[in-house]
N, C-alpha and C. Protein backbone atom coordinates (compact mmCIF):
# COMPACT_ATOMS: atom_id res chain seq x y z
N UNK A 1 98.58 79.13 80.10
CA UNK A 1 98.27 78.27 81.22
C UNK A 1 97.92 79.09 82.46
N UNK A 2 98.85 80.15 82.72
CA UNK A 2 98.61 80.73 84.21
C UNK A 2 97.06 81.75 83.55
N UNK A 3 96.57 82.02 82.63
CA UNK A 3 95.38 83.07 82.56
C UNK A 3 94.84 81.98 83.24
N UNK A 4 94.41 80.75 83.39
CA UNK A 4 93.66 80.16 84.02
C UNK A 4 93.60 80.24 85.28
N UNK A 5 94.54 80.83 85.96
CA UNK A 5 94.69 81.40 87.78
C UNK A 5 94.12 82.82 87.32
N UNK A 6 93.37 82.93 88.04
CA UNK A 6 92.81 84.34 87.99
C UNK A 6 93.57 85.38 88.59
N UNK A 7 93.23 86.65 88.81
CA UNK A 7 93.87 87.88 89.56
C UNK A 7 93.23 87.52 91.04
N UNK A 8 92.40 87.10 91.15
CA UNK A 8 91.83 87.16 92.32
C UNK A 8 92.27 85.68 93.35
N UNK A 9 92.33 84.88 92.81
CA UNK A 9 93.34 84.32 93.02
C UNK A 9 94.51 84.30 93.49
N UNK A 10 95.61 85.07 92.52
CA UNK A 10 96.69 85.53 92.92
C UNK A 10 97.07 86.21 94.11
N UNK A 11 95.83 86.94 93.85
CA UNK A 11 95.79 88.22 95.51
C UNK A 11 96.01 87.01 96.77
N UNK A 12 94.48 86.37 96.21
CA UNK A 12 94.17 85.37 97.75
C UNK A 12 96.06 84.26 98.04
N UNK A 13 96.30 83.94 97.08
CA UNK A 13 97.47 83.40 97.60
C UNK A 13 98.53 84.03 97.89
N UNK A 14 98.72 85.47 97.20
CA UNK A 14 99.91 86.38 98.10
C UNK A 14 99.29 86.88 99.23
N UNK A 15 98.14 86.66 99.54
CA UNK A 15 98.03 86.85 101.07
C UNK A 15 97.68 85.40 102.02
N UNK A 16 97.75 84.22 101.78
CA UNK A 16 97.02 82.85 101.94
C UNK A 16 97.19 83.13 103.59
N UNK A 17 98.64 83.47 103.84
CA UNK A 17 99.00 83.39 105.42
C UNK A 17 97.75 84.46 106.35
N UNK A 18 97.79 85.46 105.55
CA UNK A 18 97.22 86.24 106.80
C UNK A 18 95.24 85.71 106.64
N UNK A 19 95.14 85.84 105.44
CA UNK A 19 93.74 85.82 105.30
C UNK A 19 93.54 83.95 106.13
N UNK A 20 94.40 83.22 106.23
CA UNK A 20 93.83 81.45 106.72
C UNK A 20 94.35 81.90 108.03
N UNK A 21 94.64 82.65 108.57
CA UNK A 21 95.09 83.24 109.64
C UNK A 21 94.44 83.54 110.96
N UNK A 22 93.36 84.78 110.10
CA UNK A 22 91.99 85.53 110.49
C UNK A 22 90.74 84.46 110.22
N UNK A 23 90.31 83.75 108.98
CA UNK A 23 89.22 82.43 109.00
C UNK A 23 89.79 81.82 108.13
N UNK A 24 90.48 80.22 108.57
CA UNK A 24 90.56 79.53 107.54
C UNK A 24 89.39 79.32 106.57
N UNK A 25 88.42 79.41 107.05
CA UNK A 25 87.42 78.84 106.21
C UNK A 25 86.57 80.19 105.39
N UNK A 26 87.75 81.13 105.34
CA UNK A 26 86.92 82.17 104.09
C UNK A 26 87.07 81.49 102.93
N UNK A 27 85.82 82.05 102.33
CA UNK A 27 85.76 81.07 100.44
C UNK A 27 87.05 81.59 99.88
N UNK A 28 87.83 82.83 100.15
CA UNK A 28 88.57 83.12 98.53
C UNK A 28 89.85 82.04 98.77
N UNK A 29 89.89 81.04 100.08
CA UNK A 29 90.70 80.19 100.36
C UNK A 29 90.58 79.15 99.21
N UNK A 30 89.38 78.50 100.01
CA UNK A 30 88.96 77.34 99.10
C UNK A 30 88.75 77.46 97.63
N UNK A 31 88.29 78.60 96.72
CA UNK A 31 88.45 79.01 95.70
C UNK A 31 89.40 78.87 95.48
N UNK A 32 90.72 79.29 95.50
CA UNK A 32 92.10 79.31 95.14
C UNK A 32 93.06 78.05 95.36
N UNK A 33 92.28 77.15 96.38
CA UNK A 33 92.70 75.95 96.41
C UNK A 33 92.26 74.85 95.18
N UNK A 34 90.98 75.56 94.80
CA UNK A 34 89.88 74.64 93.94
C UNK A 34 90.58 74.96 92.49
N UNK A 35 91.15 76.64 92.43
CA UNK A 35 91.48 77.07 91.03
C UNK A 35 93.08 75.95 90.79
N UNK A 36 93.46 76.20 91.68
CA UNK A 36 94.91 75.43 91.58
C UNK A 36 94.79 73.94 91.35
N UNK A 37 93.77 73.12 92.10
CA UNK A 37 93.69 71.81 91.15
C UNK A 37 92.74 71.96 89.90
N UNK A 38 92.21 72.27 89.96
CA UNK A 38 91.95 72.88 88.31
C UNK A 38 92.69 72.94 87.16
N UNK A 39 93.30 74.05 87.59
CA UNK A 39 94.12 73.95 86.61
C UNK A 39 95.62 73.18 86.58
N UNK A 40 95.72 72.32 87.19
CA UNK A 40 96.73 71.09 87.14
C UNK A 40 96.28 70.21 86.59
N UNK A 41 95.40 69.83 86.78
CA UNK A 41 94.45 69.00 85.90
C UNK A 41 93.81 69.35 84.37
N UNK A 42 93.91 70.32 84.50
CA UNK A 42 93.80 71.33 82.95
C UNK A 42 95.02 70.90 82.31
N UNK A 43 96.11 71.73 83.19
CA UNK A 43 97.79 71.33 82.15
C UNK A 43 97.98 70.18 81.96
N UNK A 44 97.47 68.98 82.80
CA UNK A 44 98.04 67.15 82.50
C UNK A 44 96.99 67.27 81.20
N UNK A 45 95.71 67.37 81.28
CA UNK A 45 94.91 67.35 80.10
C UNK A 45 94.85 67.17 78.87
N UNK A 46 96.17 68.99 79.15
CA UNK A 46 96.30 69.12 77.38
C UNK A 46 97.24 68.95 76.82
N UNK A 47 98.60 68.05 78.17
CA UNK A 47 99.78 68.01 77.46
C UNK A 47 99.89 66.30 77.07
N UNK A 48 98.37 65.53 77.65
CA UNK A 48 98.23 64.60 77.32
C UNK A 48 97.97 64.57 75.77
N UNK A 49 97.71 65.16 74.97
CA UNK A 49 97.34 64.87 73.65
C UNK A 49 98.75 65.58 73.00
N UNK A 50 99.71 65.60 73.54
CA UNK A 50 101.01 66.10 72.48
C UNK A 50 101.55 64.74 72.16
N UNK A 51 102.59 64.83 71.45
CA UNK A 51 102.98 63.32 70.75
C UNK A 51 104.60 64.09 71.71
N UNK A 52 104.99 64.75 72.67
CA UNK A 52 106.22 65.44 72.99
C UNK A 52 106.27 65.01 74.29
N UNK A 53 107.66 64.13 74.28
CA UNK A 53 107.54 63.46 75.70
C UNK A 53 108.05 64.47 76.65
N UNK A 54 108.67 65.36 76.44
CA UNK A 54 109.35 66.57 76.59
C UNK A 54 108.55 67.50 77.60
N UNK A 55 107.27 67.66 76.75
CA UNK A 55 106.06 69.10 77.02
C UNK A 55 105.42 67.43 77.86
N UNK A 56 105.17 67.10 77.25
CA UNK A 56 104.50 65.86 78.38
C UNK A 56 105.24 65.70 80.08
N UNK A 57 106.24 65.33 79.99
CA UNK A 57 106.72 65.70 81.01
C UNK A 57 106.96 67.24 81.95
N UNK A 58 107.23 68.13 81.27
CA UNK A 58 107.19 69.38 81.94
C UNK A 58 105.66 69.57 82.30
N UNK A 59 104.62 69.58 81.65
CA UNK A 59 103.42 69.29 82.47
C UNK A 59 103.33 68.45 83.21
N UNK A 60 103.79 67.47 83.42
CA UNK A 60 103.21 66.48 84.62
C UNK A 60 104.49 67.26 86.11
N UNK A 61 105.70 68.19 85.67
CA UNK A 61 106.14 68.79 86.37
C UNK A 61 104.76 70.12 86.96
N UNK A 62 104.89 70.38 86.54
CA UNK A 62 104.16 71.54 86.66
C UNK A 62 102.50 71.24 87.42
N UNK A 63 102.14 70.21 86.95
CA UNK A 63 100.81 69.79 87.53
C UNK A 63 100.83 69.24 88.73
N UNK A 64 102.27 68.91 88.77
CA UNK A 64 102.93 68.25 90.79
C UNK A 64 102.71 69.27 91.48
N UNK A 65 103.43 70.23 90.80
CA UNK A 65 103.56 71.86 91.52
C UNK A 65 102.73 72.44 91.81
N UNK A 66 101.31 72.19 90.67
CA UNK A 66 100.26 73.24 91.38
C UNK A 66 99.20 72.21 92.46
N UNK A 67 99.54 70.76 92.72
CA UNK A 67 99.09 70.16 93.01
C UNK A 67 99.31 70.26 94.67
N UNK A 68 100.63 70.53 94.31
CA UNK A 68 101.80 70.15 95.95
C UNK A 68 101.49 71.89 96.53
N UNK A 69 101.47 73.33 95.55
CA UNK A 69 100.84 74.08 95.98
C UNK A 69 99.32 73.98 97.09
N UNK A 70 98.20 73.64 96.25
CA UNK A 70 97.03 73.53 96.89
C UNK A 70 96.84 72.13 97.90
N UNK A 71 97.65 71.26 98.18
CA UNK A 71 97.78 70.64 99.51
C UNK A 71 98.37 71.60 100.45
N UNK A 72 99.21 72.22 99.89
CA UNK A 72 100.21 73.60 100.40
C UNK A 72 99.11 74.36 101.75
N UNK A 73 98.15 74.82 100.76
CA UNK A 73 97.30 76.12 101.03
C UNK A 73 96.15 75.61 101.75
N UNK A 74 95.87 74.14 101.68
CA UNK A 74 94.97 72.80 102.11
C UNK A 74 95.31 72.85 103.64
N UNK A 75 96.54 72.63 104.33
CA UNK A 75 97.26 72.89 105.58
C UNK A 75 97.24 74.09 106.30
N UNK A 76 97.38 75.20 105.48
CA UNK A 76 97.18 76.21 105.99
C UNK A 76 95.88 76.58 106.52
N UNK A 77 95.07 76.13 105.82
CA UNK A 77 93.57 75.76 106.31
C UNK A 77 93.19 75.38 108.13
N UNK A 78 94.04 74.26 108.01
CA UNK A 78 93.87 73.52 109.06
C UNK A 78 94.84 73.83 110.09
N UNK A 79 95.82 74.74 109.90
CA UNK A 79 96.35 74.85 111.37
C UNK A 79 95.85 75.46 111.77
């Protein structure tokens, strides 16, 4: 699941503060905001076709998270 967050990615969000800091509106922002609903929407996707209410639910955990992340990083934008 996480190969779907890229490295570049990762960077841009261990730095989200300083880089939305200097221009909110650099792309590797919005990229990393775009990768993160992405792939939340990826994980509800594919845990929609399990018969496991279990993995069904821990994805729809997890898809809150990367969801509630990129509103997260969405704000940071805008202050």
């Amino acid at each position: 699941m996480f190969e779907a967050i890229s490295v570049e990615t990762f960077n841009t969000l261990d730095q989200i503060n300083a880089i939305a800091a200097v221009n909110p509106d650099d792309p590797r922002v919005a990229a990393a905001i775009s990768q993160l609903r992405d792939t939340a929407h990826a994980v509800l996707a594919a845990a929609a076709a399990t018969p496991d209410s279990y993995a069904r639910s821990t994805a729809k955990a997890v898809h809150d998270g990367l969801v509630s992340a990129a509103a997260i990083c969405e704000r940071m934008r805008q202050t």
